[in-house]
N, C-alpha and C. Protein backbone atom coordinates (compact mmCIF):
# COMPACT_ATOMS: atom_id res chain seq x y z
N UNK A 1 -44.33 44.57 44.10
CA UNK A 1 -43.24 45.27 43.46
C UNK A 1 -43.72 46.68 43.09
N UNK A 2 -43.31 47.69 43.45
CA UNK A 2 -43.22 49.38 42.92
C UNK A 2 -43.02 49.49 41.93
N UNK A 3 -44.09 50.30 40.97
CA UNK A 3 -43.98 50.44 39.56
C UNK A 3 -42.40 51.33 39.47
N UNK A 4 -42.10 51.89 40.51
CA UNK A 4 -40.36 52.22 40.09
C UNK A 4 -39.35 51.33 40.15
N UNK A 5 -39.27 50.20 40.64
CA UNK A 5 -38.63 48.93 41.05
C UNK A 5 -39.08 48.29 39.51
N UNK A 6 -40.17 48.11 38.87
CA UNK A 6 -40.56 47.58 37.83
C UNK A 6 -39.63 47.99 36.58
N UNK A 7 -39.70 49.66 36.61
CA UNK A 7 -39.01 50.49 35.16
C UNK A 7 -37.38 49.85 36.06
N UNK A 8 -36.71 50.35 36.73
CA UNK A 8 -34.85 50.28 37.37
C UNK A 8 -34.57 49.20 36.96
N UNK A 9 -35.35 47.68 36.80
CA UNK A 9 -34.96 46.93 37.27
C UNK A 9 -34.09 46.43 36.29
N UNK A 10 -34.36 46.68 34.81
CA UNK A 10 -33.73 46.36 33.87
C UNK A 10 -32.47 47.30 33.37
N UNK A 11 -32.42 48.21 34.03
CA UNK A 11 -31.24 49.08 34.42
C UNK A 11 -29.86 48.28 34.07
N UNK A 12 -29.72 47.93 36.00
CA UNK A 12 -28.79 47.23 35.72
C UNK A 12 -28.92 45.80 36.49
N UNK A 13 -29.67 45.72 37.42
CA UNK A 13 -30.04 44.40 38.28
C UNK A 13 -30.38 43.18 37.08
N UNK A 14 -31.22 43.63 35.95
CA UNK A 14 -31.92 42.70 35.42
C UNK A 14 -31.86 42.76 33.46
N UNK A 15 -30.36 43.62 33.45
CA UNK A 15 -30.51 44.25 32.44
C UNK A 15 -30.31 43.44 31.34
N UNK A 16 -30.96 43.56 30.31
CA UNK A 16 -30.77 42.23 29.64
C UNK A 16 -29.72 41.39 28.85
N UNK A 17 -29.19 42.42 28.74
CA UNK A 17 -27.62 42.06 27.89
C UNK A 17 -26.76 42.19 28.60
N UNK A 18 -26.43 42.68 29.97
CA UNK A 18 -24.98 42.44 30.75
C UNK A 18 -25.61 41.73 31.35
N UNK A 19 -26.84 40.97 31.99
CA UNK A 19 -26.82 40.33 33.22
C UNK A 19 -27.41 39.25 32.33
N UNK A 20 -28.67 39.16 32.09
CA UNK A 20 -29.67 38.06 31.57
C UNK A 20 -29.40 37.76 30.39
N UNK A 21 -27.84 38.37 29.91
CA UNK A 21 -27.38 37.84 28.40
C UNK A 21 -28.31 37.50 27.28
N UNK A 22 -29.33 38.27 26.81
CA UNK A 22 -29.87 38.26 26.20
C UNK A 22 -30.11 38.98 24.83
N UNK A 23 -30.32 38.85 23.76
CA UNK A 23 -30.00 39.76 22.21
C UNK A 23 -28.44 40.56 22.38
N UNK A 24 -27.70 39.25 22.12
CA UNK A 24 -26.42 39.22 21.74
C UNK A 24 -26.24 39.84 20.70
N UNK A 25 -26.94 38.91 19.71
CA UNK A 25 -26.69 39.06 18.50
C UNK A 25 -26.27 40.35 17.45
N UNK A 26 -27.76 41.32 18.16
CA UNK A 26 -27.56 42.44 17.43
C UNK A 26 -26.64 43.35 18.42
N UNK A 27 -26.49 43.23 19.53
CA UNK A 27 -25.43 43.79 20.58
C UNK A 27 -24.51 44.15 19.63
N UNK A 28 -23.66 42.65 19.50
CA UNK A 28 -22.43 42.89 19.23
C UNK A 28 -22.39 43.61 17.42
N UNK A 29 -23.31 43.19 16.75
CA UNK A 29 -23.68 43.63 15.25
C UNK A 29 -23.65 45.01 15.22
N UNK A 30 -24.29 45.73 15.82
CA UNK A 30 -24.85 46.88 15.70
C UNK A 30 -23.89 47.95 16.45
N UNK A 31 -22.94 47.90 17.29
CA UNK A 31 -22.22 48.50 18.14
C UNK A 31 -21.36 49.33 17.69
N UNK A 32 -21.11 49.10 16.59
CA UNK A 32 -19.91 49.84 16.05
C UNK A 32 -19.79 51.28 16.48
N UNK A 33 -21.20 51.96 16.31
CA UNK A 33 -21.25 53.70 16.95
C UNK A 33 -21.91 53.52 17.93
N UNK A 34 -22.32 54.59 18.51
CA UNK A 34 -22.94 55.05 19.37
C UNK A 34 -24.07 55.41 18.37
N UNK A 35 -24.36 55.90 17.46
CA UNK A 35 -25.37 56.24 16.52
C UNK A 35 -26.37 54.97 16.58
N UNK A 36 -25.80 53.90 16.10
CA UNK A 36 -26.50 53.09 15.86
C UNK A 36 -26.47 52.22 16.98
N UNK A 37 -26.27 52.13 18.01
CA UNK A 37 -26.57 51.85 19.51
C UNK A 37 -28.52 52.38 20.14
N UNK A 38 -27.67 53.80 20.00
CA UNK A 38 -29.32 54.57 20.34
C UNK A 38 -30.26 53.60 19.16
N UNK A 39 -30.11 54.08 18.14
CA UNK A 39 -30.86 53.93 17.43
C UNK A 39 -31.77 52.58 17.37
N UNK A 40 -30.65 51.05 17.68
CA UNK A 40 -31.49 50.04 17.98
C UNK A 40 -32.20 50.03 19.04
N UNK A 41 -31.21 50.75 20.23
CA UNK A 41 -32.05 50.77 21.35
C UNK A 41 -33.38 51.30 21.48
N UNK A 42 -33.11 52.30 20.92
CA UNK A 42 -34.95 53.17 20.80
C UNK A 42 -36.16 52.41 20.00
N UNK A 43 -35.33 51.54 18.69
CA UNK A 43 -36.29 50.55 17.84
C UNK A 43 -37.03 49.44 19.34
N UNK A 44 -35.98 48.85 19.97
CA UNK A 44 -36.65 48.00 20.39
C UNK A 44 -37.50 48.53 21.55
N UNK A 45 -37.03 49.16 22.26
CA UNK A 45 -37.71 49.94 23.17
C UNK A 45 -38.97 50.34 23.01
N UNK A 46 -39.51 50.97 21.45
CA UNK A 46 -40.72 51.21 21.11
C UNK A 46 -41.69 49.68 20.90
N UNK A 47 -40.76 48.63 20.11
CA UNK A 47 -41.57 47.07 20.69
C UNK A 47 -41.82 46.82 21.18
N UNK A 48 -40.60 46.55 22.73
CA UNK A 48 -41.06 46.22 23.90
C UNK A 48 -42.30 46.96 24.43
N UNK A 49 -42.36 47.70 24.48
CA UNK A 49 -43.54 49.16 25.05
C UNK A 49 -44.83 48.60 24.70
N UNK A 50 -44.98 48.43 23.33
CA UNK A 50 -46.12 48.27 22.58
C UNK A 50 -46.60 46.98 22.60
N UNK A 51 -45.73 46.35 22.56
CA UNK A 51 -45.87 44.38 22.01
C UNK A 51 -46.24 44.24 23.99
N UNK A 52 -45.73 44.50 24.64
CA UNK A 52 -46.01 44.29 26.12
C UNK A 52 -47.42 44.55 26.46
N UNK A 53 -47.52 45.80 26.12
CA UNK A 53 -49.12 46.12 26.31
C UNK A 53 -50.37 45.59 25.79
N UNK A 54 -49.93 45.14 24.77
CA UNK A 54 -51.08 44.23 23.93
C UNK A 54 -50.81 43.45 24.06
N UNK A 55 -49.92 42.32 24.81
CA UNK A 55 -50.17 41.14 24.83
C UNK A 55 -50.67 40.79 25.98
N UNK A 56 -50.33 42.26 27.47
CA UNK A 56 -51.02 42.02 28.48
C UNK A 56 -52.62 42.33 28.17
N UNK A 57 -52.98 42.96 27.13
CA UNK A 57 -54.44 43.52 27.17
C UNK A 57 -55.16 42.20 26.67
N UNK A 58 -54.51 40.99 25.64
CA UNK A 58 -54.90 40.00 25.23
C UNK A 58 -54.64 38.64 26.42
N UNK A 59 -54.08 39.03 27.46
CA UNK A 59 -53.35 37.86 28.40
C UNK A 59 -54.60 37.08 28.43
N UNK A 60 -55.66 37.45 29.13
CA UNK A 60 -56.75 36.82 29.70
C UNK A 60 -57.71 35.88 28.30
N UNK A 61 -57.96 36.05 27.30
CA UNK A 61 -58.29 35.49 26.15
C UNK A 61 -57.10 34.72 25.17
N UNK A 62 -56.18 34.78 25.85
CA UNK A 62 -55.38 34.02 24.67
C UNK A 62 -55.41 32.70 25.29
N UNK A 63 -55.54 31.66 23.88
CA UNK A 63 -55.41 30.44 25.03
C UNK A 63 -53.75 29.88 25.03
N UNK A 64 -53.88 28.99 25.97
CA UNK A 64 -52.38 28.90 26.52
C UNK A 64 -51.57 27.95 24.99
N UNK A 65 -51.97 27.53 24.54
CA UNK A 65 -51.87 26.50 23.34
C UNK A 65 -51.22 27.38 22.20
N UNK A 66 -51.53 28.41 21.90
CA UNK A 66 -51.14 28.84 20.71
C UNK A 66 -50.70 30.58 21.37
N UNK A 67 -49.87 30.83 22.47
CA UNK A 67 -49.72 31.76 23.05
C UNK A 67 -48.44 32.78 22.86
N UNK A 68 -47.83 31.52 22.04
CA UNK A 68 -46.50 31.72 21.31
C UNK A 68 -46.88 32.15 19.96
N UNK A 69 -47.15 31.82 19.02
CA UNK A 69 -47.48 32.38 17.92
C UNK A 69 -48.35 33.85 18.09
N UNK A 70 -49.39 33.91 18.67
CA UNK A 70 -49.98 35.04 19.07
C UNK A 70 -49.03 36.16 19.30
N UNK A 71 -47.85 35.93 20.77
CA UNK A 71 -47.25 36.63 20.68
C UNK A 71 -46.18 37.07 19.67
N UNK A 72 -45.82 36.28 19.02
CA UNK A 72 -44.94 36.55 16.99
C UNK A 72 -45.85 37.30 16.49
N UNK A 73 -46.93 36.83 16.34
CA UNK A 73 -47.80 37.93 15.53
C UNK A 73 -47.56 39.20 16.04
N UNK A 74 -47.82 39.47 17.12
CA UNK A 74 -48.01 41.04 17.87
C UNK A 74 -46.71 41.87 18.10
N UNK A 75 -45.09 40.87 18.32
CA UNK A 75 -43.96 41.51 17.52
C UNK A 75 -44.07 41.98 16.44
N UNK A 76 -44.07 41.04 15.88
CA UNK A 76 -43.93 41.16 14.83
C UNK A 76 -44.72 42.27 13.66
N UNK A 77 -46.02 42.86 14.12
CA UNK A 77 -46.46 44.08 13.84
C UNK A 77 -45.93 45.42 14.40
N UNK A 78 -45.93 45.14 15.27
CA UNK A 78 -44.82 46.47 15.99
C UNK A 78 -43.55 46.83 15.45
N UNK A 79 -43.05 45.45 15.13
CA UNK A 79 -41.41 45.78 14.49
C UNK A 79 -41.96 46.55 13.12
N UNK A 80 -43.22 45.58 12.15
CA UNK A 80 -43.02 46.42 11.11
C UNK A 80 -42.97 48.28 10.71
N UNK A 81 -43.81 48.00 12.39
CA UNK A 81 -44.14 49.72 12.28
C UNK A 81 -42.92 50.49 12.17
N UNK A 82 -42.23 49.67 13.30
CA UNK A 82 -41.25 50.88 13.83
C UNK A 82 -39.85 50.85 12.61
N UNK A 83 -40.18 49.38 11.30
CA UNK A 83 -38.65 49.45 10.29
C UNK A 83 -39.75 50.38 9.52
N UNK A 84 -40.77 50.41 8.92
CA UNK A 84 -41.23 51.36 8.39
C UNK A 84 -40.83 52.87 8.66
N UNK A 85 -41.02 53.12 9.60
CA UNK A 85 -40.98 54.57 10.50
C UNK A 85 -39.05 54.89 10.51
N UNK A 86 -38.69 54.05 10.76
CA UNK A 86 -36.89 54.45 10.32
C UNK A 86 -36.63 54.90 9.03
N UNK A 87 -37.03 53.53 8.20
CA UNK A 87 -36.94 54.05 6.76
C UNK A 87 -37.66 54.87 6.20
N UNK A 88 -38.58 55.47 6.50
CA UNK A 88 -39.06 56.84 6.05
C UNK A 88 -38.68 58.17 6.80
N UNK A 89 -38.24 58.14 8.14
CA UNK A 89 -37.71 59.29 8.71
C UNK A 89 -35.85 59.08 8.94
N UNK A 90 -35.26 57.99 8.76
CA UNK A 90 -34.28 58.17 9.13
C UNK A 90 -34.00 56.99 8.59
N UNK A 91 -33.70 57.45 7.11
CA UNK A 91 -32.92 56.64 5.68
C UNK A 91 -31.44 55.94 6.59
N UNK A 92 -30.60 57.06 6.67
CA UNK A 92 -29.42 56.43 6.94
C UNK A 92 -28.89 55.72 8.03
N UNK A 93 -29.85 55.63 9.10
CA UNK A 93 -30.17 54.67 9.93
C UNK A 93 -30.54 53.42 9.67
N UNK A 94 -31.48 53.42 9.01
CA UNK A 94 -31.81 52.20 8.38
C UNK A 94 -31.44 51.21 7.55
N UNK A 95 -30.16 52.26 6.96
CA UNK A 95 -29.44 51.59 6.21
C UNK A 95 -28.63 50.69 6.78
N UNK A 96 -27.61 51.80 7.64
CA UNK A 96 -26.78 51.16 8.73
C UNK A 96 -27.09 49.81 9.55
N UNK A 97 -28.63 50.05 10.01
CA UNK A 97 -28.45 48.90 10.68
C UNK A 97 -29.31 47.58 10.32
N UNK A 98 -29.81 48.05 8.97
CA UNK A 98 -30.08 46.98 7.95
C UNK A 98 -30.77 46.16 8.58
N UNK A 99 -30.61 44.23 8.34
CA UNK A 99 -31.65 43.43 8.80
C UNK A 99 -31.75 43.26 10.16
N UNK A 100 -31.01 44.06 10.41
CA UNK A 100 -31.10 44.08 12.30
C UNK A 100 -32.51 44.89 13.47
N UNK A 101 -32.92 45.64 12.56
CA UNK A 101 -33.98 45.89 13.06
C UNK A 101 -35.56 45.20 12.55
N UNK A 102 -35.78 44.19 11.63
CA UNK A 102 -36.98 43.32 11.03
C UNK A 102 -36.51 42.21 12.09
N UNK A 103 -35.02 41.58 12.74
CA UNK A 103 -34.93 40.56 13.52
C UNK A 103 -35.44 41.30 15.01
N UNK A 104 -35.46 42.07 15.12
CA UNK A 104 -36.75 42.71 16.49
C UNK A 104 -37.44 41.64 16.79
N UNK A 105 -38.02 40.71 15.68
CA UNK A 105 -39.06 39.89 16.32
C UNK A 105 -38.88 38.72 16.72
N UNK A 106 -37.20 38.56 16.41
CA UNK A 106 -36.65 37.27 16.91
C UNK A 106 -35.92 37.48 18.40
N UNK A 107 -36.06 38.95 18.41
CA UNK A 107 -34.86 38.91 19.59
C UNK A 107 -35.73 38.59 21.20
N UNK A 108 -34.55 37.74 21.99
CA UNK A 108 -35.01 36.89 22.97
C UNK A 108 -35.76 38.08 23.81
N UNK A 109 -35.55 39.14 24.08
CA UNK A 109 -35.28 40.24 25.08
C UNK A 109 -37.31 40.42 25.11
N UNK A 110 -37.67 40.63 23.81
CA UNK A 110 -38.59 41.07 23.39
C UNK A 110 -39.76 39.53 23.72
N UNK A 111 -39.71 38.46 23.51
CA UNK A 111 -40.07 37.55 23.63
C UNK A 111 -40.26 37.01 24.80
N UNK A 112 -39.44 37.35 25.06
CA UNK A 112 -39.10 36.41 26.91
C UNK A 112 -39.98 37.56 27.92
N UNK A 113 -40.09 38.69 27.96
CA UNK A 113 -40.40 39.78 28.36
C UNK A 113 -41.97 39.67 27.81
N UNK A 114 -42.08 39.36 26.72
CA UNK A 114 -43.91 39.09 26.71
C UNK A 114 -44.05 37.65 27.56
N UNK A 115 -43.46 36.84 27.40
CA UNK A 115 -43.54 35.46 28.37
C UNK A 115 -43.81 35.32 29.56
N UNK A 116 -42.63 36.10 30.04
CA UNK A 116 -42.08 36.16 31.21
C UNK A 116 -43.40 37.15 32.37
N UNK A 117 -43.57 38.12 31.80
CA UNK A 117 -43.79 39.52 32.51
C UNK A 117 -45.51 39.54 32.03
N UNK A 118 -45.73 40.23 30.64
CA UNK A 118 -46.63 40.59 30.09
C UNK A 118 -47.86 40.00 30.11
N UNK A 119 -47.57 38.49 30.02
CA UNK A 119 -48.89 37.78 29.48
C UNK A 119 -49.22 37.30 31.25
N UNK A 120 -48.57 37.72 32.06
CA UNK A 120 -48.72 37.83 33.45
C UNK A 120 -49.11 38.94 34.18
N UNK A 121 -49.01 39.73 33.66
CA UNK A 121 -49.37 41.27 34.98
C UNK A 121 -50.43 42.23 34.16
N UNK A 122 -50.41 42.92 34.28
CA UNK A 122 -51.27 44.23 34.37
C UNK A 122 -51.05 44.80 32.88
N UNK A 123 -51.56 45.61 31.87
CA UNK A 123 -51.47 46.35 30.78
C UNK A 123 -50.22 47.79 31.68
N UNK A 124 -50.57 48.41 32.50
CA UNK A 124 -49.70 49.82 32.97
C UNK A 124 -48.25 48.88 33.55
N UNK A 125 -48.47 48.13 34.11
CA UNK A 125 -46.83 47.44 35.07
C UNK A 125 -46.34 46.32 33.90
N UNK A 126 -46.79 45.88 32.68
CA UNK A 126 -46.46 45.44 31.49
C UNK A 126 -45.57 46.67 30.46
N UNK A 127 -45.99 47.83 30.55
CA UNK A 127 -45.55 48.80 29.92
C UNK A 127 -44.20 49.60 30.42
N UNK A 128 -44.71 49.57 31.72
CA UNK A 128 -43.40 49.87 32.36
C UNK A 128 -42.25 48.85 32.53
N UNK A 129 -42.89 47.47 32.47
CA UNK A 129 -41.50 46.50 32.32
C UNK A 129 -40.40 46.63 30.83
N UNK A 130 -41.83 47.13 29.65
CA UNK A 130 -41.07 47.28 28.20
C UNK A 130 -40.19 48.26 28.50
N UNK A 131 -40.52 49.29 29.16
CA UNK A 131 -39.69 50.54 29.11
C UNK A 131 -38.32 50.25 30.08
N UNK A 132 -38.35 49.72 31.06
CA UNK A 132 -37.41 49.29 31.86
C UNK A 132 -36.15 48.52 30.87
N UNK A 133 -37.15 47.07 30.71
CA UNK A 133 -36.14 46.83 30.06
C UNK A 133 -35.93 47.29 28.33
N UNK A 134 -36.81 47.89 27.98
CA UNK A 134 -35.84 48.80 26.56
C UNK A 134 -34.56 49.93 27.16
N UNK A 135 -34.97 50.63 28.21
CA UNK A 135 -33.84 51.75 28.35
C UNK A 135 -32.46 50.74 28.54
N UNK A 136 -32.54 49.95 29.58
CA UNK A 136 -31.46 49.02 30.01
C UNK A 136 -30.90 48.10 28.21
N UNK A 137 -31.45 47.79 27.87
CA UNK A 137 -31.05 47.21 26.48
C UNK A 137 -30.13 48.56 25.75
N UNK A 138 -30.86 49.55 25.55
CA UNK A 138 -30.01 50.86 25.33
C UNK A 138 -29.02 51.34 25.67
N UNK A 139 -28.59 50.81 27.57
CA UNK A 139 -27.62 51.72 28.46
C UNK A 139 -26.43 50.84 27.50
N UNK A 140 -27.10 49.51 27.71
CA UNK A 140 -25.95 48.42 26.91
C UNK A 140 -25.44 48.95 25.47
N UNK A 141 -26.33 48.85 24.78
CA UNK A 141 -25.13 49.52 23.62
C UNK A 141 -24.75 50.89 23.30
N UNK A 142 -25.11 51.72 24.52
CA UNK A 142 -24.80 52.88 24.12
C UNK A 142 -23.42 52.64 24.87
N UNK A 143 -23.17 52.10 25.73
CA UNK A 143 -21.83 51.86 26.33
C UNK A 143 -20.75 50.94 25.66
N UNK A 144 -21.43 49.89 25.21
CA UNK A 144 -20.74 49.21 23.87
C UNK A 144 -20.01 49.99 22.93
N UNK A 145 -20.85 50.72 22.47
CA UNK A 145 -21.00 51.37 21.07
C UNK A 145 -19.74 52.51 21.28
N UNK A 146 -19.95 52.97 22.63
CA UNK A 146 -19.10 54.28 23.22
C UNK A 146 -17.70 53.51 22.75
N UNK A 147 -17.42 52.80 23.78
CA UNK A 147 -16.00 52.27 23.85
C UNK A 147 -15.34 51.94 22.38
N UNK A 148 -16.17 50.81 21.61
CA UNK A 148 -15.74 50.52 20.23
C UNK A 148 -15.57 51.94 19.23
N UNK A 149 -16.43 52.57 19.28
CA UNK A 149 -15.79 54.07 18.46
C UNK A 149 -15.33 54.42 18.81
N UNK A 150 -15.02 55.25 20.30
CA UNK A 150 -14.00 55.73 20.60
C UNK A 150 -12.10 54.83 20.40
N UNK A 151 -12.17 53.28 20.45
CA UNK A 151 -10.86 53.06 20.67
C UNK A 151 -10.75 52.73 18.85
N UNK A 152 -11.77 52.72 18.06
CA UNK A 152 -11.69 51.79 16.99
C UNK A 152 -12.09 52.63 15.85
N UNK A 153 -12.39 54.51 15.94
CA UNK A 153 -12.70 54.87 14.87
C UNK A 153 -11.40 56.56 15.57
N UNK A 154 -11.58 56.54 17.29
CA UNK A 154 -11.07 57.61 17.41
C UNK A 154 -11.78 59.15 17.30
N UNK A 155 -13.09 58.45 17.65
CA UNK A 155 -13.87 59.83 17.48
C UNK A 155 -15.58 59.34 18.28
N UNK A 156 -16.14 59.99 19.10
CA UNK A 156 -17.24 59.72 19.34
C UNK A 156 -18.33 60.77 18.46
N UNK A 157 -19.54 60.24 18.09
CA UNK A 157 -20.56 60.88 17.32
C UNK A 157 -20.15 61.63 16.56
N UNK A 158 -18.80 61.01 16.10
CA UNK A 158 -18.82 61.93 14.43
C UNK A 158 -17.55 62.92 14.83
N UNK A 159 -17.30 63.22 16.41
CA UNK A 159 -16.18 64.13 16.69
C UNK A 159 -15.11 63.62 17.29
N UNK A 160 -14.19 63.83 16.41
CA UNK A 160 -12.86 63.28 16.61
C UNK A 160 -11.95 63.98 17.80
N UNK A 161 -11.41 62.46 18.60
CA UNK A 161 -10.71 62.92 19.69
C UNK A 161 -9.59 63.06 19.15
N UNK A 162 -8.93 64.16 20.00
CA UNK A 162 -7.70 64.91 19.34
C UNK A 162 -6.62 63.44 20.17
N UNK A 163 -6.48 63.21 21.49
CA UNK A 163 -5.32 62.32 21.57
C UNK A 163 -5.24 60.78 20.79
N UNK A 164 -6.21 60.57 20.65
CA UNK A 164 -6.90 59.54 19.46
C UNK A 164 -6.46 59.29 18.10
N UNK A 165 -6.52 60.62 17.61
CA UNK A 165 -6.35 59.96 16.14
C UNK A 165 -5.12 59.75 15.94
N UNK A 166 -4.66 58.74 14.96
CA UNK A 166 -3.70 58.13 14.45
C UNK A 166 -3.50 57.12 15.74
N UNK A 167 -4.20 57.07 16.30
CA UNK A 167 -4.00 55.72 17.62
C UNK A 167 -5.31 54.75 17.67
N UNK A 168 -6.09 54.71 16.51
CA UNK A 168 -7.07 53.84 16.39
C UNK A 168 -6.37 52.45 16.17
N UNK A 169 -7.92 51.69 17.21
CA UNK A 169 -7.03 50.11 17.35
C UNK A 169 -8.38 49.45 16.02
N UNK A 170 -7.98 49.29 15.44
CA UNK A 170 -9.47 48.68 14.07
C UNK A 170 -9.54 47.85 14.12
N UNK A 171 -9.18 46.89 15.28
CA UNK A 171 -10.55 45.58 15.61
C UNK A 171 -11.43 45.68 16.68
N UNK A 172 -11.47 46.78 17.19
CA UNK A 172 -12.93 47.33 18.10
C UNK A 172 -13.79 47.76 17.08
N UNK A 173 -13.60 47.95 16.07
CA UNK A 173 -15.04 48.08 14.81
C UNK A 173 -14.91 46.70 14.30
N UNK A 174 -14.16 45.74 14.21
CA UNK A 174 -14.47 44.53 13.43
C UNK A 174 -15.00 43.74 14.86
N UNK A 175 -15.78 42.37 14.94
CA UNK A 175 -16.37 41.80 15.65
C UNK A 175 -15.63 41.02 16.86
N UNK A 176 -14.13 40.85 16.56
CA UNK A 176 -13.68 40.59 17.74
C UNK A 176 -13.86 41.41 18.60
N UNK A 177 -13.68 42.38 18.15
CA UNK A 177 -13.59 43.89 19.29
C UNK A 177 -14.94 44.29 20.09
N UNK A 178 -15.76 43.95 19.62
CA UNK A 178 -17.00 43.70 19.86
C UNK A 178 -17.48 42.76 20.67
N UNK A 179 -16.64 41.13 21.12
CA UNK A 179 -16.55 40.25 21.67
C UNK A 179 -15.37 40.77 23.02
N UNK A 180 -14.46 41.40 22.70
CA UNK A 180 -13.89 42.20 23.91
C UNK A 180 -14.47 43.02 24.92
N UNK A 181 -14.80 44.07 24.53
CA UNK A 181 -15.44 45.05 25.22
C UNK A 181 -16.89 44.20 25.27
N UNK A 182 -17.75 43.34 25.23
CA UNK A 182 -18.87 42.83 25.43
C UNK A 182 -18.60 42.05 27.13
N UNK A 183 -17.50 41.18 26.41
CA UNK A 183 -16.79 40.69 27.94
C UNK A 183 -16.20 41.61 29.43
N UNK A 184 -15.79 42.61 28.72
CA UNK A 184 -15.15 43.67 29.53
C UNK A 184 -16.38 43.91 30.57
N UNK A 185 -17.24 44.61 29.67
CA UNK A 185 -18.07 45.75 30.37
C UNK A 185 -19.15 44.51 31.20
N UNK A 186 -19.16 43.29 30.82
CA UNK A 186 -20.17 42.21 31.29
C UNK A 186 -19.64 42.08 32.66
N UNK A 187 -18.04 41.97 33.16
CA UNK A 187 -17.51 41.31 33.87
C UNK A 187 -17.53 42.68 34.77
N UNK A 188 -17.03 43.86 34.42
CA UNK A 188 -17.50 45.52 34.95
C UNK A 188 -18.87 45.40 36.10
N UNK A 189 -19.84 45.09 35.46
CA UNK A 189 -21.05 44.89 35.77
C UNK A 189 -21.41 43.60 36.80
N UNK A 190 -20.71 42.38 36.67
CA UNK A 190 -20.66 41.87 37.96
C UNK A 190 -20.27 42.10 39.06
N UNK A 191 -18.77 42.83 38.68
CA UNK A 191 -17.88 43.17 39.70
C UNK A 191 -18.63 43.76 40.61
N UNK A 192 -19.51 45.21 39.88
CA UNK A 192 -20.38 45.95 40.54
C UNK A 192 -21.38 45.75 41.60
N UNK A 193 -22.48 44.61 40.52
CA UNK A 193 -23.18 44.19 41.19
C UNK A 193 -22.74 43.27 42.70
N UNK A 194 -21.59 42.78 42.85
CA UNK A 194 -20.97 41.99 44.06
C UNK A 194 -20.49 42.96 45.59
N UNK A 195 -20.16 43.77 44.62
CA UNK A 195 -20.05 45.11 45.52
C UNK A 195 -21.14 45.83 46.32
């Protein structure tokens, strides 16, 4: 496999939340903006990156028995870094997306991806799988995030669309709406991929 085939793949072939349905949870939680889309996306993205690399640098010494906890541990330091590093550079981020970024270390995406990939290949083609699939985790809710503000606040990043306002639908910010457009853009993405 081509270390460029490695980063794409989580794009959209392998991406983890429209295809491999994976970290739902905070998907649909966190979507409301586009603000806080990037923002998880970049949190986990810096996990994946990091937690990948050290668990491939530990692959060969870990024993297979306790390989799971090992890898919790090594999330689970990374996440602290990176809720630390929000809440000291970017308060109102952190606010926003609250216990959703300390569950980093629960989310499947991050886990399955040290499982799957990491504790299997190389420290450099481990790093590039985090990054692959962090950007692809990102494309997802930045496209989420797009649609639900735009139909459900009437304004993207804070700037209000002029044919929009007073035509906001306000259950694309409450969680059904979030379960809509999750389905939408999932079924978007097959269509594609069939094509």
């Amino acid at each position: 496999m081509s270390k460029l085939s490695i980063v794409t793949k989580g794009f959209i072939k392998e991406n983890p939340v429209l295809v491999l349905v994976l970290g739902t949870c905070p998907t649909l939680a966190v979507t409301t903006s586009v603000e806080n889309g990037i923002g998880m996306g970049l949190a986990t993205t810096f996990v994946l990156v990091l937690s990948n690399m050290f668990i491939s640098l530990l692959r060969k010494i870990t024993p297979n028995e306790v390989r799971i906890p090992i890898f919790i541990v090594v999330i689970a330091t990374f996440v602290s870094i990176v809720d630390l590093l929000i809440q000291g550079f970017v308060p109102a981020l952190a606010e926003s997306l609250g216990l959703f970024i300390p569950l980093i270390v629960v989310n499947c995406i991050v886990l399955g991806r040290a499982e799957a990939f990491a504790s299997k290949n190389g420290v450099f083609d481990s790093m590039l799988d985090g990054l692959g699939m962090g950007i692809g985790f990102t494309i997802a809710l930045v496209i989420i995030g797009t649609v639900r503000e735009i139909l459900g606040s009437g304004a993207i990043l804070g700037y209000e669309i002029p044919f929009m306002k007073g035509n906001e639908i306000l259950i694309f910010v409450l969680a059904p709406g979030a379960f809509f457009v999750f389905g939408y853009v999932m079924a978007l993405v097959r269509f594609l991929q069939k094509k």
